[in-house]
Each structure stands twice: as structure tokens, then as C-alpha cells.
C-alpha atoms as a PDB file:
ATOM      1  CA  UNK A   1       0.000   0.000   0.000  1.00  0.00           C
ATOM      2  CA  UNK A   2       2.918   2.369   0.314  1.00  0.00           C
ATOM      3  CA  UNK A   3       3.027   3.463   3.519  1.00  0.00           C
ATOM      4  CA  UNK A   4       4.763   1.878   6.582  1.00  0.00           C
ATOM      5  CA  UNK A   5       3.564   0.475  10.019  1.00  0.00           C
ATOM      6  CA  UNK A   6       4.841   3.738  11.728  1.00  0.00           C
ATOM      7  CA  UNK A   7       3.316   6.134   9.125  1.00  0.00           C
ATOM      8  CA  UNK A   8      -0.062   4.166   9.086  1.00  0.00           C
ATOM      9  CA  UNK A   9       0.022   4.367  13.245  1.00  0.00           C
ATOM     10  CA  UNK A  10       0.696   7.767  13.474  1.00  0.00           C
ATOM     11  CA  UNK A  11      -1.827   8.955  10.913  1.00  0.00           C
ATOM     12  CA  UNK A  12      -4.361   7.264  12.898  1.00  0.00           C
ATOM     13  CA  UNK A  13      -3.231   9.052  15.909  1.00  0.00           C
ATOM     14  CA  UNK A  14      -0.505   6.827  17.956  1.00  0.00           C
ATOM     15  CA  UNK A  15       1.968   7.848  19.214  1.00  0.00           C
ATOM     16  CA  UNK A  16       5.490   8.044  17.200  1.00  0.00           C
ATOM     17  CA  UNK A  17       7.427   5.989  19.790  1.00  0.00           C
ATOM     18  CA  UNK A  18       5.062   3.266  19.897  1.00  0.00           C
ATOM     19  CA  UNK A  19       3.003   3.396  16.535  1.00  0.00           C
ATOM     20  CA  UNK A  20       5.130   1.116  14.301  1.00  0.00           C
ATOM     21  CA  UNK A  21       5.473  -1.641  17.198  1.00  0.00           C
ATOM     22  CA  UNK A  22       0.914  -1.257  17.798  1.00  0.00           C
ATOM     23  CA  UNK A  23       0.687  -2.206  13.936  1.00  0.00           C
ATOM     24  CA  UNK A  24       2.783  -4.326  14.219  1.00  0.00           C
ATOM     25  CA  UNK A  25       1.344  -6.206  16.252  1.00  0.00           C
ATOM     26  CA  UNK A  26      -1.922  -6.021  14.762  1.00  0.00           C
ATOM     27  CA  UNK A  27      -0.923  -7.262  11.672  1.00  0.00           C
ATOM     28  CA  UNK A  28       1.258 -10.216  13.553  1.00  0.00           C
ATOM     29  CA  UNK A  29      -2.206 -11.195  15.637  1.00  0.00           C
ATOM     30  CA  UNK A  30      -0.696 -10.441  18.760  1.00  0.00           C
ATOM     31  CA  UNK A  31      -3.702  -8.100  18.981  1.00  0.00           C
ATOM     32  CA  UNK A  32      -6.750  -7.918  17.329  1.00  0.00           C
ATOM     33  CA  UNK A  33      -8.247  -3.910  16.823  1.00  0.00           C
ATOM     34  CA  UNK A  34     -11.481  -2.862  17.185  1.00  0.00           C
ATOM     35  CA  UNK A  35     -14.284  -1.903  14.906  1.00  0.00           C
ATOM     36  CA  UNK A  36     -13.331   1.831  15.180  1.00  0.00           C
ATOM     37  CA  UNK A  37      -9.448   0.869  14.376  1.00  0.00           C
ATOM     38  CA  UNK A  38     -10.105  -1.104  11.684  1.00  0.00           C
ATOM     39  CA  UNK A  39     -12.251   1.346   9.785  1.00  0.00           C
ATOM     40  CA  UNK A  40      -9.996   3.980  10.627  1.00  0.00           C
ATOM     41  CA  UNK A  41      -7.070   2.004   9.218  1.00  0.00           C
ATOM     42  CA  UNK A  42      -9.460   0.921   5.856  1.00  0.00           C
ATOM     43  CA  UNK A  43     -10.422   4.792   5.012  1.00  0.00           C
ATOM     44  CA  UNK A  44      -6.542   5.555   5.686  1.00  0.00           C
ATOM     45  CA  UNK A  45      -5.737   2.885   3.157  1.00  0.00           C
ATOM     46  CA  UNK A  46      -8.446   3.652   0.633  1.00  0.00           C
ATOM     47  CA  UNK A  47      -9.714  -0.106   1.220  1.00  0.00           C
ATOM     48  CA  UNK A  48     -12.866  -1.564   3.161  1.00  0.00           C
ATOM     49  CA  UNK A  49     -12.883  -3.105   6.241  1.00  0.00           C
ATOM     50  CA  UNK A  50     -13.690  -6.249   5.054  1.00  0.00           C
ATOM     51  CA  UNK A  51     -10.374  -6.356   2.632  1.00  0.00           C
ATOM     52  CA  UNK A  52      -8.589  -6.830   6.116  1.00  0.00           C
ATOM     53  CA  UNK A  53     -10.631 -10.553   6.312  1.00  0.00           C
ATOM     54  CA  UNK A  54      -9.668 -11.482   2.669  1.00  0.00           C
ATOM     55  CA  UNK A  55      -7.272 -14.688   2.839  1.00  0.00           C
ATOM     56  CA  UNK A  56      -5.766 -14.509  -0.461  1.00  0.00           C
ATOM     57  CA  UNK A  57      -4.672 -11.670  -2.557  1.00  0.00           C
ATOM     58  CA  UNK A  58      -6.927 -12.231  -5.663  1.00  0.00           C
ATOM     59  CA  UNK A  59     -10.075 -11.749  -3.221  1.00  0.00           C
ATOM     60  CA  UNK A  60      -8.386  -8.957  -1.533  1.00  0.00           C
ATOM     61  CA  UNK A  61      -7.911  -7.521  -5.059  1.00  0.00           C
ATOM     62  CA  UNK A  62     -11.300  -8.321  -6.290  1.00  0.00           C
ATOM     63  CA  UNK A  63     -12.497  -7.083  -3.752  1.00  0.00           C
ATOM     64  CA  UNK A  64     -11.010  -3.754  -3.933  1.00  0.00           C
ATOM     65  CA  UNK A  65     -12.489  -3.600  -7.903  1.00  0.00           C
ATOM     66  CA  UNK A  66     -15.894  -4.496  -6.753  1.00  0.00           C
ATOM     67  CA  UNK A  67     -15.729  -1.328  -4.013  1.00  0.00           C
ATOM     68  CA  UNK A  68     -15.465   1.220  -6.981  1.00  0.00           C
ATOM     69  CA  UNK A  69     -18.046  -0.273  -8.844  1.00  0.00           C
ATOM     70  CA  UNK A  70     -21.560   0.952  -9.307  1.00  0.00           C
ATOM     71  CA  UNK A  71     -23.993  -0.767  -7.148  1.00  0.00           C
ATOM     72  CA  UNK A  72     -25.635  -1.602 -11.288  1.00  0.00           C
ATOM     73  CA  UNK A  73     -22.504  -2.810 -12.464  1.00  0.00           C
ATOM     74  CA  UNK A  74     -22.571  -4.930  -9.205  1.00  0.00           C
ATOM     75  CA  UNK A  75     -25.435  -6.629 -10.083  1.00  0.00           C
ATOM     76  CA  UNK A  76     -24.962  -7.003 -13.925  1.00  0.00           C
ATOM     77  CA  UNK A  77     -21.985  -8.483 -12.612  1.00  0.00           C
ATOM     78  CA  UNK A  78     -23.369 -11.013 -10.504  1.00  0.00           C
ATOM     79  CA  UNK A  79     -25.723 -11.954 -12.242  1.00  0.00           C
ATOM     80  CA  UNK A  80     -22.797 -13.156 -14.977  1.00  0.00           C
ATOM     81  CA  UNK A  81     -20.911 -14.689 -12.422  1.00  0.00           C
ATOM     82  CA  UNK A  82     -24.769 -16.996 -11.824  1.00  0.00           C
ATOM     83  CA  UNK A  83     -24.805 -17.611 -15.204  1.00  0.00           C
ATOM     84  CA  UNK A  84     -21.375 -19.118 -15.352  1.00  0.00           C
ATOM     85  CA  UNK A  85     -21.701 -21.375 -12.706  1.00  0.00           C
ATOM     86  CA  UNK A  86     -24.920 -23.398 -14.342  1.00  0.00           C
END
């Protein structure tokens, strides 16, 4: 994403001396953030929350395509993705 632990921390309002090692151990699963920290750390990102819970990068990058699509295209979409399945 371009931006480092420390950055991400302190842009979400940590403090400097402590912000890179509180990501870090977020993202290690030494602690889990809350709803408020997550969605703070999405809208930093430009990503949703739910692209934290994606467990391999094609979903995480499909998902990020379906967020900037129209909620039409969306549903032309699925309705494609029925279509192939049958």
C-alpha cells in the first residue's frame, strides 16, 4: 500500500514511539483492533474493512475492484458470475 507500520500508526493518531510496534502487532495477531481501528485504518488505506478478512490476494484484489463499482454494475456483474456457474 505504500506506507509503513509507523506512518499508518501515526496517521491514525498513535503515538510516534510506539506506533510502528501497535501495527505491528496487529498485523502479527498479537492483537486484534477494534471496529473503530479497523475502519480507521481501511479509510486511511483507501480499502474496506472487510479487505482486512480477505485470505488470499486475488479476493483482496477483487475485492477492492468491486468497491469502486456501481452498485448496477454490481449486479450485472453477478448476475454473470450466476450464469457461469450453471
Amino acid at each position: 500500500m505504500g506506507i509503513s507500520q509507523k506512518q499508518l500508526g501515526i496517521q491514525l493518531g498513535m503515538e510516534p514511539g510506539t506506533a510502528s510496534a501497535r501495527m505491528n502487532h496487529y498485523e502479527k495477531g498479537k492483537h486484534t483492533p477494534d471496529y473503530a481501528t479497523l475502519k480507521a485504518m481501511a479509510d486511511e488505506l483507501g480499502v474496506s474493512v472487510a479487505y482486512f478478512f480477505c485470505e488470499s490476494e486475488s479476493t483482496a484484489q477483487l475485492l477492492c475492484l468491486l468497491e469502486k463499482m456501481s452498485e448496477e454494475d454490481k449486479a450485472e456483474l453477478i448476475k454473470q458470475i450466476i450464469h457461469i456457474k450453471r
